[in-house]
C-alpha atoms as a PDB file:
ATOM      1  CA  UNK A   1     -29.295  -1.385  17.152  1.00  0.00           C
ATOM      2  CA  UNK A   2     -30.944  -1.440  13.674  1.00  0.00           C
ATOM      3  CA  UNK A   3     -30.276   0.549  10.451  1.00  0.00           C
ATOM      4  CA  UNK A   4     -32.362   1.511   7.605  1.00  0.00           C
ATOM      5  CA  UNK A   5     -32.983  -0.917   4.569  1.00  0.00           C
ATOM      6  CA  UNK A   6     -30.904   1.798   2.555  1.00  0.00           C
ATOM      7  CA  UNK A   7     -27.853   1.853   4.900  1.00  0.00           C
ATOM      8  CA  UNK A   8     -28.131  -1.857   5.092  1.00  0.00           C
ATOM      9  CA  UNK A   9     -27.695  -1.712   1.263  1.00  0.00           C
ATOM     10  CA  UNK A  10     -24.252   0.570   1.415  1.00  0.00           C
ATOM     11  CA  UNK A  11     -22.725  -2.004   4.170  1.00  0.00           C
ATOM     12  CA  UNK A  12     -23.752  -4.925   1.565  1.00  0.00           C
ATOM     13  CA  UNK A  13     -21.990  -3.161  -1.223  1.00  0.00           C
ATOM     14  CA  UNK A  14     -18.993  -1.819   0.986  1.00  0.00           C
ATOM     15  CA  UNK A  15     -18.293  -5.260   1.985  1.00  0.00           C
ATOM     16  CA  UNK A  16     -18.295  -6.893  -1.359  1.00  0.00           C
ATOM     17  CA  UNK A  17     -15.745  -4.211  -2.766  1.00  0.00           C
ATOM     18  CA  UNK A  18     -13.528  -5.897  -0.117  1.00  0.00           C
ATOM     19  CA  UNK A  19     -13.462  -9.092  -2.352  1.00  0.00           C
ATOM     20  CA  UNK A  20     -13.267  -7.044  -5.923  1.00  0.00           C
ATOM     21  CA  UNK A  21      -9.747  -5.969  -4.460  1.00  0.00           C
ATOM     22  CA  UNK A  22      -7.178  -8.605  -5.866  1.00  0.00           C
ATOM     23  CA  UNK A  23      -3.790  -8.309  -5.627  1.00  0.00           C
ATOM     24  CA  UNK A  24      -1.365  -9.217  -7.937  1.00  0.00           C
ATOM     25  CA  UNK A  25       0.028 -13.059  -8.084  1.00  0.00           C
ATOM     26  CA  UNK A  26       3.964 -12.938  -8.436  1.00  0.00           C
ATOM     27  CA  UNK A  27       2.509 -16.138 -10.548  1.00  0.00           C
ATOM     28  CA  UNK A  28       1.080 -13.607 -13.229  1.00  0.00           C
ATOM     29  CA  UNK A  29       3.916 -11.379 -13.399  1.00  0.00           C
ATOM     30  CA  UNK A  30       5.358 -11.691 -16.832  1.00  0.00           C
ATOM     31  CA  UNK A  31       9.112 -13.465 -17.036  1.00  0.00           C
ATOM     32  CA  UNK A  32      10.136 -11.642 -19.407  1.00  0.00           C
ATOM     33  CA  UNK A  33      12.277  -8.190 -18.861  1.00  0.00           C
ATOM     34  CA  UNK A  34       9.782  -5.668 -20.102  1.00  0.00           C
ATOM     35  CA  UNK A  35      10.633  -1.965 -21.473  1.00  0.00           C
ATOM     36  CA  UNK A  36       8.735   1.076 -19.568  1.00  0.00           C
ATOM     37  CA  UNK A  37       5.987   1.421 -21.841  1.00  0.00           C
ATOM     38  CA  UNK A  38       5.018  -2.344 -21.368  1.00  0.00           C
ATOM     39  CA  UNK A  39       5.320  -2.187 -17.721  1.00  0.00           C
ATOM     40  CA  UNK A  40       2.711   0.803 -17.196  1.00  0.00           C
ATOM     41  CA  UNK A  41       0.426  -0.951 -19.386  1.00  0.00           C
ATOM     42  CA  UNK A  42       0.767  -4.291 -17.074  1.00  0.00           C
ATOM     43  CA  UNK A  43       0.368  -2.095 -14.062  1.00  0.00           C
ATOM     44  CA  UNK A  44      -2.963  -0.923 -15.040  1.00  0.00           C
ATOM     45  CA  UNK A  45      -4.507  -3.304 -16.645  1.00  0.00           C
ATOM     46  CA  UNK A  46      -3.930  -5.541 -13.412  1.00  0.00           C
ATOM     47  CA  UNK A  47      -4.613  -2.860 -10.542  1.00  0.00           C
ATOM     48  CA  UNK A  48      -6.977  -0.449 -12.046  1.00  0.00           C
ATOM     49  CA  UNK A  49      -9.771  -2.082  -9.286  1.00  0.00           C
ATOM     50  CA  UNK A  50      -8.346  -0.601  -6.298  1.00  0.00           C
ATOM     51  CA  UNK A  51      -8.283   3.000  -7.905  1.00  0.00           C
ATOM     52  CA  UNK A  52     -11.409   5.519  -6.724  1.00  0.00           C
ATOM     53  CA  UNK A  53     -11.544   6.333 -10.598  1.00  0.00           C
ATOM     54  CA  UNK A  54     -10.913   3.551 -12.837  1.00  0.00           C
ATOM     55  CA  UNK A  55     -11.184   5.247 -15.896  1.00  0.00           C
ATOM     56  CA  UNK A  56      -9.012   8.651 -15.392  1.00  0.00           C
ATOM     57  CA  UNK A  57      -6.364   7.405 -12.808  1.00  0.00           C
ATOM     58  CA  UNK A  58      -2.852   6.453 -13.706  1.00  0.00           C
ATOM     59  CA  UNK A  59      -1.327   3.503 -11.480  1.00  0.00           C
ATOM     60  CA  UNK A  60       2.319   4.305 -12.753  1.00  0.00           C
ATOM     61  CA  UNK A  61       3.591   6.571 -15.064  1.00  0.00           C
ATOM     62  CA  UNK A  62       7.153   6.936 -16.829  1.00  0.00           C
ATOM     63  CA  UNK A  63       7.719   9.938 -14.489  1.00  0.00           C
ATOM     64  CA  UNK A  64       6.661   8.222 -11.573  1.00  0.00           C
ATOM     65  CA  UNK A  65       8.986   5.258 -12.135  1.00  0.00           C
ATOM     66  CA  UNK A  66      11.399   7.125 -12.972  1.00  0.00           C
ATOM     67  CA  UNK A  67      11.151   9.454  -9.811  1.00  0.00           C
ATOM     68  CA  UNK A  68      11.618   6.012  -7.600  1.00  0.00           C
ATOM     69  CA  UNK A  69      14.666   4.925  -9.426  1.00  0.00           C
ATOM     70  CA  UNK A  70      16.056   8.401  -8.668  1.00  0.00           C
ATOM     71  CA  UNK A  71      15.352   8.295  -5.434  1.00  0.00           C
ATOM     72  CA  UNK A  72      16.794   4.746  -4.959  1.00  0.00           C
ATOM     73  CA  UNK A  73      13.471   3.293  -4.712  1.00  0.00           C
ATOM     74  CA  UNK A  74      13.633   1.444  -7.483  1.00  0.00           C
ATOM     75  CA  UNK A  75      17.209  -0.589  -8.353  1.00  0.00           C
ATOM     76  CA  UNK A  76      17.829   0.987 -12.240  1.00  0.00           C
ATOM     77  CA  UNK A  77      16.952  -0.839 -15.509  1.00  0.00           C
ATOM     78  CA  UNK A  78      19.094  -3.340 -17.461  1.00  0.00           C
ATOM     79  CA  UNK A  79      19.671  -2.042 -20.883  1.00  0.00           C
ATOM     80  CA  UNK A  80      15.776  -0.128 -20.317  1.00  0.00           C
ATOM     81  CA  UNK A  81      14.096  -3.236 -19.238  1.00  0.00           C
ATOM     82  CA  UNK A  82      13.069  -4.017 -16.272  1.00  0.00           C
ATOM     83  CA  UNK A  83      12.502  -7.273 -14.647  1.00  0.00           C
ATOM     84  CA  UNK A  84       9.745  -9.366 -12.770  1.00  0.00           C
ATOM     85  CA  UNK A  85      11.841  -8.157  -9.706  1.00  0.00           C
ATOM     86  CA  UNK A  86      11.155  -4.720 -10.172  1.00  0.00           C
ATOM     87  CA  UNK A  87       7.177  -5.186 -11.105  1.00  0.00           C
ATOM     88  CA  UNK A  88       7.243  -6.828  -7.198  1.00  0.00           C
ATOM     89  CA  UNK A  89       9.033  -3.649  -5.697  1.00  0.00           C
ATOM     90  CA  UNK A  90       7.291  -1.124  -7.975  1.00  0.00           C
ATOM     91  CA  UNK A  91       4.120  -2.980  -6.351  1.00  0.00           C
ATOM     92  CA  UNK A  92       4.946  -2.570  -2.978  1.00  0.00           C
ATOM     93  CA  UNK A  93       5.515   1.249  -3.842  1.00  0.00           C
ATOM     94  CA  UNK A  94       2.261   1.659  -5.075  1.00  0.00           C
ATOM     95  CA  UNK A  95       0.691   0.400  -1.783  1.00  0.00           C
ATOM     96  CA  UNK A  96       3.513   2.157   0.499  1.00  0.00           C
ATOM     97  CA  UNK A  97       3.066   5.949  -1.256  1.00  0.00           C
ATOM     98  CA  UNK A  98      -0.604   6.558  -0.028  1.00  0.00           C
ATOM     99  CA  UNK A  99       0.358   6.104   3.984  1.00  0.00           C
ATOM    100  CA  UNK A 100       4.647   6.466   3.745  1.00  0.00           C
ATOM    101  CA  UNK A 101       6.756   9.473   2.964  1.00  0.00           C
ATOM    102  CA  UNK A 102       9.597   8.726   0.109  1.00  0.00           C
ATOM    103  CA  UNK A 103      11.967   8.831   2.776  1.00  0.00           C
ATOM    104  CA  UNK A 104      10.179   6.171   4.972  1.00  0.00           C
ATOM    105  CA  UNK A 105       9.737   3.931   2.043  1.00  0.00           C
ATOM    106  CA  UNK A 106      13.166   4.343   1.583  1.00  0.00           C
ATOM    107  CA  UNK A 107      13.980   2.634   4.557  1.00  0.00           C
ATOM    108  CA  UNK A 108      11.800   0.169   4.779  1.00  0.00           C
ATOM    109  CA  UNK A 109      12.084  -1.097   1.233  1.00  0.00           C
ATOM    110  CA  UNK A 110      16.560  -0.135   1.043  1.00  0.00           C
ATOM    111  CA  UNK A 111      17.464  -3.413   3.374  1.00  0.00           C
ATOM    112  CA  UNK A 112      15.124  -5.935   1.019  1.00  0.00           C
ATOM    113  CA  UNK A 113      16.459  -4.523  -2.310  1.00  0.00           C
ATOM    114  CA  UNK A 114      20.311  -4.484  -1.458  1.00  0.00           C
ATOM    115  CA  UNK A 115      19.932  -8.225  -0.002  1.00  0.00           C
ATOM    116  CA  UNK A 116      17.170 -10.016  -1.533  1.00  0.00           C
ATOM    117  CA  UNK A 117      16.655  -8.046  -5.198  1.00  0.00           C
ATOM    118  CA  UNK A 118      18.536 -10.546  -7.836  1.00  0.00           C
ATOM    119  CA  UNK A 119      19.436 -12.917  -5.133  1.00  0.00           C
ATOM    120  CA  UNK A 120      20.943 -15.960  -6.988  1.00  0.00           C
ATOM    121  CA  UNK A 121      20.309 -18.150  -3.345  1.00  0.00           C
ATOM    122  CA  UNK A 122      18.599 -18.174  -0.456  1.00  0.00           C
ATOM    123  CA  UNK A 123      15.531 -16.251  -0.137  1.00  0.00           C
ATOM    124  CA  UNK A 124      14.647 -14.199  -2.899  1.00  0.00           C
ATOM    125  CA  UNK A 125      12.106 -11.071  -3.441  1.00  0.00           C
ATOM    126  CA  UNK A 126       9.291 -13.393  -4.426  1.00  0.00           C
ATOM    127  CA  UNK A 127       9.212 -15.818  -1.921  1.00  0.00           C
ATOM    128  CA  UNK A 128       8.921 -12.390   0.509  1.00  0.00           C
ATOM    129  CA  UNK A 129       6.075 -11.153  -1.889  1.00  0.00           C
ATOM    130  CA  UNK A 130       4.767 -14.360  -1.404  1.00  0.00           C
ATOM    131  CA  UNK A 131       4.843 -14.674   2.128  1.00  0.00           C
ATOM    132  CA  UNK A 132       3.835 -11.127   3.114  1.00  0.00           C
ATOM    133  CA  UNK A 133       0.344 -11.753   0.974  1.00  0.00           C
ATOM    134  CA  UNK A 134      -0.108 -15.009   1.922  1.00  0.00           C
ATOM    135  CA  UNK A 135      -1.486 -12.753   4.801  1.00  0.00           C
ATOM    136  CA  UNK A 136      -4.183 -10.923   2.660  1.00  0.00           C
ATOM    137  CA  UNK A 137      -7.263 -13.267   2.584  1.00  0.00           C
ATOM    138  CA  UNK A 138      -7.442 -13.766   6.523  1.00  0.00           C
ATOM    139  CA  UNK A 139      -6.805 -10.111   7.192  1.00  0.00           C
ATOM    140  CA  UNK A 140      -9.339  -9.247   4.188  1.00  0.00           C
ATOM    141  CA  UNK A 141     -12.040 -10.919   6.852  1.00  0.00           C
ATOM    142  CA  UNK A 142     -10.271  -9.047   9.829  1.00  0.00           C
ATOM    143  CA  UNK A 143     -11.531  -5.757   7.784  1.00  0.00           C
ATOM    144  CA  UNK A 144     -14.395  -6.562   6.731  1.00  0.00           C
ATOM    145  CA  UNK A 145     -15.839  -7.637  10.346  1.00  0.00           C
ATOM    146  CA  UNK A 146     -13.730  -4.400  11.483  1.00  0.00           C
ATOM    147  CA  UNK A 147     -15.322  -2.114   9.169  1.00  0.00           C
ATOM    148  CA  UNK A 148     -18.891  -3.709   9.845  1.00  0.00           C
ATOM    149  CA  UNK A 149     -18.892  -2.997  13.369  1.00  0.00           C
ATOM    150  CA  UNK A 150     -18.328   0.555  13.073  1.00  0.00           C
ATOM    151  CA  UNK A 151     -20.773   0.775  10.504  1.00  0.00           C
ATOM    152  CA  UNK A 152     -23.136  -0.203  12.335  1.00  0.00           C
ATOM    153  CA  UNK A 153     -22.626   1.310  15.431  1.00  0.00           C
ATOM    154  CA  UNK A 154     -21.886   4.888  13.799  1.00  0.00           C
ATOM    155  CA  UNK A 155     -25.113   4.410  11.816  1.00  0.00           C
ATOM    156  CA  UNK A 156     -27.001   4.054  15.217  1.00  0.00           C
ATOM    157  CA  UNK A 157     -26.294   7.493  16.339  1.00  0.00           C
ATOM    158  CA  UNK A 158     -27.845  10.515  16.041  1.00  0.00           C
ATOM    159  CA  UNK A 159     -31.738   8.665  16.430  1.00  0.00           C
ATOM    160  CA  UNK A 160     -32.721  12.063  17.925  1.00  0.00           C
ATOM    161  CA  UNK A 161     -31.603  13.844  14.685  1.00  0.00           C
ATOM    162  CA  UNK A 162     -35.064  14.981  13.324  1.00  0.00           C
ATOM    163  CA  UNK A 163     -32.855  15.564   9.766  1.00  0.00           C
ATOM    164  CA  UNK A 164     -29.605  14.975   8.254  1.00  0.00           C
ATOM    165  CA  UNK A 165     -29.362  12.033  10.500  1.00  0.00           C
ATOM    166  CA  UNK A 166     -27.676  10.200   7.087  1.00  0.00           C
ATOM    167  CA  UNK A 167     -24.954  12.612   6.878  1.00  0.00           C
ATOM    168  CA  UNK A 168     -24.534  12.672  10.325  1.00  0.00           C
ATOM    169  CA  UNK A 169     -24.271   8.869  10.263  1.00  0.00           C
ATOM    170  CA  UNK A 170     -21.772   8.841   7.669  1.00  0.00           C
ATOM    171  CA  UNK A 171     -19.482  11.527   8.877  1.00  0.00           C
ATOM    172  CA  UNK A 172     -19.973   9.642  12.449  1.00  0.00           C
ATOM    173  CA  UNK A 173     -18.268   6.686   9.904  1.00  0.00           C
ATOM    174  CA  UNK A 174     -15.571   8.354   8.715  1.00  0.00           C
ATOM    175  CA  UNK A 175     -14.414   9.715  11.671  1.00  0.00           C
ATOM    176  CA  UNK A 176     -14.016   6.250  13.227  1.00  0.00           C
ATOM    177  CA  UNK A 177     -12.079   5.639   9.938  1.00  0.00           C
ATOM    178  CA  UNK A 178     -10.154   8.350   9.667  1.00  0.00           C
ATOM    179  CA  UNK A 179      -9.273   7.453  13.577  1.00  0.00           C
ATOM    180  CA  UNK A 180      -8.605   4.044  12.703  1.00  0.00           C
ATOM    181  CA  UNK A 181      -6.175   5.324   9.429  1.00  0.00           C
ATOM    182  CA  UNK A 182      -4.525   8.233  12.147  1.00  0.00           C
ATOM    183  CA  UNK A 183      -3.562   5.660  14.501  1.00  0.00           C
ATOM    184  CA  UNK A 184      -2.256   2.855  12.436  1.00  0.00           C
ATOM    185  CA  UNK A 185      -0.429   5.878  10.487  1.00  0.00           C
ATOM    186  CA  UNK A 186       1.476   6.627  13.372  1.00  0.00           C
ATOM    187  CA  UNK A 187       2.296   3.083  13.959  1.00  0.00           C
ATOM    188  CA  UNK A 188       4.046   2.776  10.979  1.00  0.00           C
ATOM    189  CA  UNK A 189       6.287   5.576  11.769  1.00  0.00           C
ATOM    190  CA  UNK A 190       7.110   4.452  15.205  1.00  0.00           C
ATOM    191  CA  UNK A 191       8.147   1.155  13.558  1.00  0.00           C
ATOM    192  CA  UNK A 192       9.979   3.205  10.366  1.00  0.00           C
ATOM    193  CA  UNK A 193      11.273   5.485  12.952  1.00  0.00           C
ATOM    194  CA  UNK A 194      13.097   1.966  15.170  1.00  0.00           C
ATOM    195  CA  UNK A 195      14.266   0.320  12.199  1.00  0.00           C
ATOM    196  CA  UNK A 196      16.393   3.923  11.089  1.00  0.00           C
ATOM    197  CA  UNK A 197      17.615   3.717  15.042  1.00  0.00           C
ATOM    198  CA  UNK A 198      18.803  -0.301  14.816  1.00  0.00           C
ATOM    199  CA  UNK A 199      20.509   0.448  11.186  1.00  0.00           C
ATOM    200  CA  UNK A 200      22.353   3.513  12.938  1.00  0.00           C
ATOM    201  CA  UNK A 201      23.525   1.183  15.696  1.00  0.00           C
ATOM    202  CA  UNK A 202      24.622  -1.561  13.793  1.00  0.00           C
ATOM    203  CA  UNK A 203      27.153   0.554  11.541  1.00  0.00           C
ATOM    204  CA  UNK A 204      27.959   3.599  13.599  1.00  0.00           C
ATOM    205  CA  UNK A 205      30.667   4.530  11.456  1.00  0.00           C
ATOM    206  CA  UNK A 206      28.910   4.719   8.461  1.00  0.00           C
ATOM    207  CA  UNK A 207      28.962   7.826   6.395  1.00  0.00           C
ATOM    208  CA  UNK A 208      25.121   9.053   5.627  1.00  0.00           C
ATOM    209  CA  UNK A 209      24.254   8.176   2.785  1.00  0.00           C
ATOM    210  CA  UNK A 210      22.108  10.448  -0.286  1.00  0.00           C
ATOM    211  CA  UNK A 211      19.262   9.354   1.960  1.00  0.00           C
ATOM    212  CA  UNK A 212      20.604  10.998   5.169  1.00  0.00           C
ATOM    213  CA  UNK A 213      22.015  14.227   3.640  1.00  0.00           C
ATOM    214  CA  UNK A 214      18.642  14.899   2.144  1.00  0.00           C
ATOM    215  CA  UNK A 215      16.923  14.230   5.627  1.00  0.00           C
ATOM    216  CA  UNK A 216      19.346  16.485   6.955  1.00  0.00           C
ATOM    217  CA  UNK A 217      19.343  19.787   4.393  1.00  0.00           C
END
């Protein structure tokens, strides 16, 4: 099936904002502790690309940060600094809050902080950074062929359409999206969901925790 020379145009330029979309190397994370105001400054000045507007949206703000640690996100500050350690969690935050409820992140991100933040041997949280977007190029090109495809084949429907066969097109294209989002949504809960289930198994006795009595009220 061909598309127009237009639409051809918007798959050009939706591919290419793929490779615009960098994350951050745990190489260029300051070693320094840094104090809040020098941490929201780092935060957007390295991840203001993947925002939808670069110029008016906040990456982190005190609130925000301070939000996580209250919510045991984020381990607390030393003395109102906070180290490279917590610039690598309050990353995976940022990613986690636009698909994860506060409570899910909780439980996914609880297990790494209590054994691997400040971890004098062994693994630490870097090397898990590390290795978790060691995985981003390769699946980069898994998305990008992904997203192609359905381009392509949503913007082949609707030839009959004698007009708004564009708009048509594109809402065809966000469906599959929006599909594609739904299911891998619910993926992530089933997975959330069996992680809470081994945890409760392994310490049976355990008293719940902030985490479960606010789950619970």
């Amino acid at each position: 099936m061909t598309i127009s020379d237009k639409n051809e145009d918007l798959l050009k330029s939706i591919l290419a904002s793929f490779d615009r979309i960098k994350h951050v190397d745990s190489k260029d994370l300051p070693d320094i502790d840094l104090y809040m105001d020098q941490v929201t400054s780092f935060m957007d000045s390295r991840m203001k690309p993947t925002t939808r507007h670069p110029e008016t949206d906040k990456i982190l703000t005190k609130t925000m940060i301070n939000n996580y640690a209250k919510n045991d996100l984020l381990p607390p500050p030393v003395k109102k600094k906070y180290s490279k350690e917590h610039m690598l969690v309050l990353i995976f935050i940022y990613y986690f809050k636009n698909v994860m409820s506060i409570v899910d992140i909780q439980e996914i991100l609880g297990p790494i902080t209590e054994q691997y933040f400040d971890a004098h041997e062994g693994m630490s949280l870097t090397d898990i950074y590390d290795e978790v977007f060691s995985l981003r190029d390769e699946e980069v090109e898994l998305l990008k062929s992904s997203v192609e495809s359905c381009f392509r084949y949503s913007h082949g429907l609707f030839e009959q359409a004698d007009k708004d066969r564009d708009f048509l097109q594109h809402f065809a294209f966000i469906c599959m999206l929006c599909l594609d989002v739904y299911t891998k949504k619910l993926l992530i809960e089933k997975l959330v969901d069996q992680i809470r289930e081994e945890a409760k198994e392994k310490e049976p006795d355990k008293k719940p925790d902030r985490r479960d009595r606010k789950r619970g009220e």
